[in-house]
Protein backbone atom coordinates (compact mmCIF):
# COMPACT_ATOMS: atom_id res chain seq x y z
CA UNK A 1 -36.37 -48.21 -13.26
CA UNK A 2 -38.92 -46.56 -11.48
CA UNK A 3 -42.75 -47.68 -12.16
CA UNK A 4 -45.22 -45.63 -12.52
CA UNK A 5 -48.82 -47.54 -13.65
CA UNK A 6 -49.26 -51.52 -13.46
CA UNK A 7 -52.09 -53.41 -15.53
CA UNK A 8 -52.93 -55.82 -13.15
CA UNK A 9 -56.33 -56.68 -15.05
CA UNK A 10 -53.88 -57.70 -18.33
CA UNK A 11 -51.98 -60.47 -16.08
CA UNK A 12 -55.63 -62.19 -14.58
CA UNK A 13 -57.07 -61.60 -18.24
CA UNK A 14 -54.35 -62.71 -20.68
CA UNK A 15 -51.72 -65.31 -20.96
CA UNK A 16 -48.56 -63.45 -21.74
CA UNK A 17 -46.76 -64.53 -24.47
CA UNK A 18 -43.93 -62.23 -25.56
CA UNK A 19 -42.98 -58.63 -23.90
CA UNK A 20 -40.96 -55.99 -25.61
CA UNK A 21 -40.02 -52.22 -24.47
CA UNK A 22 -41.69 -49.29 -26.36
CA UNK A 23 -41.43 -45.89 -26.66
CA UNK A 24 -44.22 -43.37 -26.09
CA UNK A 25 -44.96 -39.81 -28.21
CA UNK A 26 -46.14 -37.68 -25.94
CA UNK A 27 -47.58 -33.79 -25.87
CA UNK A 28 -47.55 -30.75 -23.62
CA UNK A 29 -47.46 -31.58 -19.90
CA UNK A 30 -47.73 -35.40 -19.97
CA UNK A 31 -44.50 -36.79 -18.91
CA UNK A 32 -45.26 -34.10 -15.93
CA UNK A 33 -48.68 -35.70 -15.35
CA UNK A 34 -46.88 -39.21 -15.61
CA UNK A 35 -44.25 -38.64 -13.42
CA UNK A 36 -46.99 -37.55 -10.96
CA UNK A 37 -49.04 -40.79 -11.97
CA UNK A 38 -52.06 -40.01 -13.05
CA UNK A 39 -52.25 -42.30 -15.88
CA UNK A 40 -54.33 -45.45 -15.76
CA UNK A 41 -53.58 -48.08 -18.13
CA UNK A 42 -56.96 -50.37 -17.25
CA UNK A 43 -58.91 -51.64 -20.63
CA UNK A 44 -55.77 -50.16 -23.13
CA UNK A 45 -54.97 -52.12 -26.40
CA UNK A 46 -52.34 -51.70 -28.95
CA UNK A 47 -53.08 -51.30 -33.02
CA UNK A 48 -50.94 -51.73 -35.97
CA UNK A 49 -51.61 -49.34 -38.72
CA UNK A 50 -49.81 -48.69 -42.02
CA UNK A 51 -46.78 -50.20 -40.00
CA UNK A 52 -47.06 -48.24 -36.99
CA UNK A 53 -48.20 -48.75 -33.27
CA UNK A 54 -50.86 -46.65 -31.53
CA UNK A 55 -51.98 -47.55 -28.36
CA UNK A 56 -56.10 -46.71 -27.37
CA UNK A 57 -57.74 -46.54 -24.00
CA UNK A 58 -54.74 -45.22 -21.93
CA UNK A 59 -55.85 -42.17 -19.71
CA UNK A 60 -53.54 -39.64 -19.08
CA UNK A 61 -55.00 -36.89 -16.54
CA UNK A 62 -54.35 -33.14 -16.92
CA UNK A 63 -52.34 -31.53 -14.06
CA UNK A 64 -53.74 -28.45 -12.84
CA UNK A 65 -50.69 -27.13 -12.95
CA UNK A 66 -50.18 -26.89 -16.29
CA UNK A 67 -51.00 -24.40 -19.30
CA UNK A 68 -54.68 -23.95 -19.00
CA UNK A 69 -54.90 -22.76 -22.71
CA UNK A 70 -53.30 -26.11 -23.67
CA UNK A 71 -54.89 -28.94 -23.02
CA UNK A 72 -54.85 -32.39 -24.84
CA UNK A 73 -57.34 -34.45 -24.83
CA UNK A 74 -56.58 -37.14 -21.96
CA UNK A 75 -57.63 -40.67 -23.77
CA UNK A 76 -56.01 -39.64 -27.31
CA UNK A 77 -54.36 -42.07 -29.41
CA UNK A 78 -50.64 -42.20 -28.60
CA UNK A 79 -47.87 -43.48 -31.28
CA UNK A 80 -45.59 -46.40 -29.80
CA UNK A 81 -42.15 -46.09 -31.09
CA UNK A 82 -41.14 -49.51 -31.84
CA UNK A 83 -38.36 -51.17 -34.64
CA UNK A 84 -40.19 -51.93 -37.90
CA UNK A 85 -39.05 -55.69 -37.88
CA UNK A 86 -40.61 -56.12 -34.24
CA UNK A 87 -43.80 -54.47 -35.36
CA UNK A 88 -44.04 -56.51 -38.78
CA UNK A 89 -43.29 -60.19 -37.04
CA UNK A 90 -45.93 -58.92 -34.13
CA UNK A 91 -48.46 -57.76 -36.67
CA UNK A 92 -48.35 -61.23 -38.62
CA UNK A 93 -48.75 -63.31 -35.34
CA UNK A 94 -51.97 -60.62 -34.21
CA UNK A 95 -53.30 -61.38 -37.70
CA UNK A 96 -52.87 -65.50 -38.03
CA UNK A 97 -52.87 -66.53 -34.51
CA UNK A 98 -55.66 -64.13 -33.24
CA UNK A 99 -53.68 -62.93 -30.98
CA UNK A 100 -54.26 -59.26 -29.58
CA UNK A 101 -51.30 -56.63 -28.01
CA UNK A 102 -51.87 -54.87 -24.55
CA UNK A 103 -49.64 -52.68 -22.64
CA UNK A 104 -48.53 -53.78 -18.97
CA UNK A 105 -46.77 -51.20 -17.18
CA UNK A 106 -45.26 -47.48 -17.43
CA UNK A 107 -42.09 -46.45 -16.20
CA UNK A 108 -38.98 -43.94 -16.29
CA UNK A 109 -35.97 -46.50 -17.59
CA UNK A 110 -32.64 -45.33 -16.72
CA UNK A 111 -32.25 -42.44 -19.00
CA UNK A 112 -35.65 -40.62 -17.23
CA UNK A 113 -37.19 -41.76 -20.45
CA UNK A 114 -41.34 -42.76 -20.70
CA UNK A 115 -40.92 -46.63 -22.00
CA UNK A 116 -43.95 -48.42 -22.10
CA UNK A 117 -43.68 -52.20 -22.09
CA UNK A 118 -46.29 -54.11 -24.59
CA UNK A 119 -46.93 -57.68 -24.58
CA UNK A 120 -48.25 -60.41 -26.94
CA UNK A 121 -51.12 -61.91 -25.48
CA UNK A 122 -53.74 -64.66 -25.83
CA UNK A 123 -57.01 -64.15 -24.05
CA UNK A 124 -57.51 -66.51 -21.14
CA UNK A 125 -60.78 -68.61 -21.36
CA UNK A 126 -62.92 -68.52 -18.20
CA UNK A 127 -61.69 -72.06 -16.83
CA UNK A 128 -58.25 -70.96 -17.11
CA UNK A 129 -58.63 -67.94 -15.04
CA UNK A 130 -60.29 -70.19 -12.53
CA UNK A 131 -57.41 -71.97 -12.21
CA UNK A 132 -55.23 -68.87 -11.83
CA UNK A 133 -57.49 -67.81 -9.25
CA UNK A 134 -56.82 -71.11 -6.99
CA UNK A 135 -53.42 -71.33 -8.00
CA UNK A 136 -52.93 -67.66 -6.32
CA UNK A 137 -55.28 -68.80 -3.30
CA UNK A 138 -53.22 -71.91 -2.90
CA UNK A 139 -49.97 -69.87 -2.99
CA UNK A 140 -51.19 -67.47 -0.39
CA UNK A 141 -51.85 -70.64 2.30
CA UNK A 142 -48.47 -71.77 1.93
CA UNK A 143 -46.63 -68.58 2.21
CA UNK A 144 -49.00 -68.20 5.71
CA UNK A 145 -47.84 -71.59 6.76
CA UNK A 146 -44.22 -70.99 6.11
CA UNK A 147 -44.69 -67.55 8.28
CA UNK A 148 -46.61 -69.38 11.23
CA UNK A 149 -43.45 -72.17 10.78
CA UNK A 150 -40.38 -69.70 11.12
C-alpha cells in the first residue's frame, strides 16, 4: 500500500468512529496527477445522494504534462464507489446520530488501484481537542525520556 495524501486535520478535528475502503471515479490524467501527489484532501466531506457517495472539497491539481485541451476542473465532485448496504447503514447513522463522513487518506492498494478510505466521524468539541493536544504533548516527553534513558 503505498500512500499518497494524509488528512491530518480529520484526526485533531474528529473522533473516528468507523473506517471503510472506497473506490474513486476518476477522469483524464488524475490517477497521473495522484500518483505524482498533488492532491490535497484538507476541508473534504463525503455526501449521500439518491444512494450514492460523492465526495466535495478534494483538490486534485492538473499536471502540466497532460492534454492541454482537456482539462477537468480540479475541486469537482467525485463519485465514491461503495456497496449499497454500507452506504444505506452509514447514511441512517449521518442522519439520526448527526454524525458527518470525511475522507482520511489516498493510496494505491495492492492492485495499483486509487482507494480512498472514508470514516464515520463525530466532531470533537473544543475541550476534547484540548485534551488530545496534552495527551500528544505528554506522549512526546516520555518518548524523550525513554531516548535520554537507553
Amino acid at each position: 500500500m503505498k500512500e499518497i495524501a494524509h488528512n491530518k486535520k480529520a484526526f485533531f478535528d474528529y473522533e473516528i468512529l468507523e473506517s471503510l475502503e472506497a473506490g474513486v471515479v476518476l477522469v483524464g490524467a488524475e490517477v497521473k496527477a495522484i500518483r505524482a501527489g498533488r492532491v490535497n484532501l484538507k476541508d473534504n466531506f463525503v455526501k449521500i445522494v439518491k444512494g450514492e457517495a460523492f465526495l466535495f472539497g478534494v483538490h486534485v491539481a492538473h499536471l502540466q504534462t497532460a492534454n492541454a485541451h482537456y482539462t477537468p476542473d480540479e475541486r469537482r465532485v467525485r463519485k465514491l464507489l461503495l456497496h449499497k448496504k454500507q452506504l444505506a447503514k452509514w447514511h441512517a447513522q449521518v442522519g439520526q446520530q448527526r454524525l458527518s463522513i470525511v475522507a482520511l487518506k489516498l493510496y494505491f492498494n495492492a492492485r495499483n488501484r486509487v482507494k480512498l478510505q472514508v470514516a464515520l466521524v463525530r466532531g470533537k468539541k473544543l475541550y476534547d481537542k484540548r485534551e488530545s493536544m496534552k495527551q500528544r504533548v505528554l506522549d512526546m516527553e516520555a518518548k524523550s525520556q525513554l531516548k535520554h534513558r537507553g
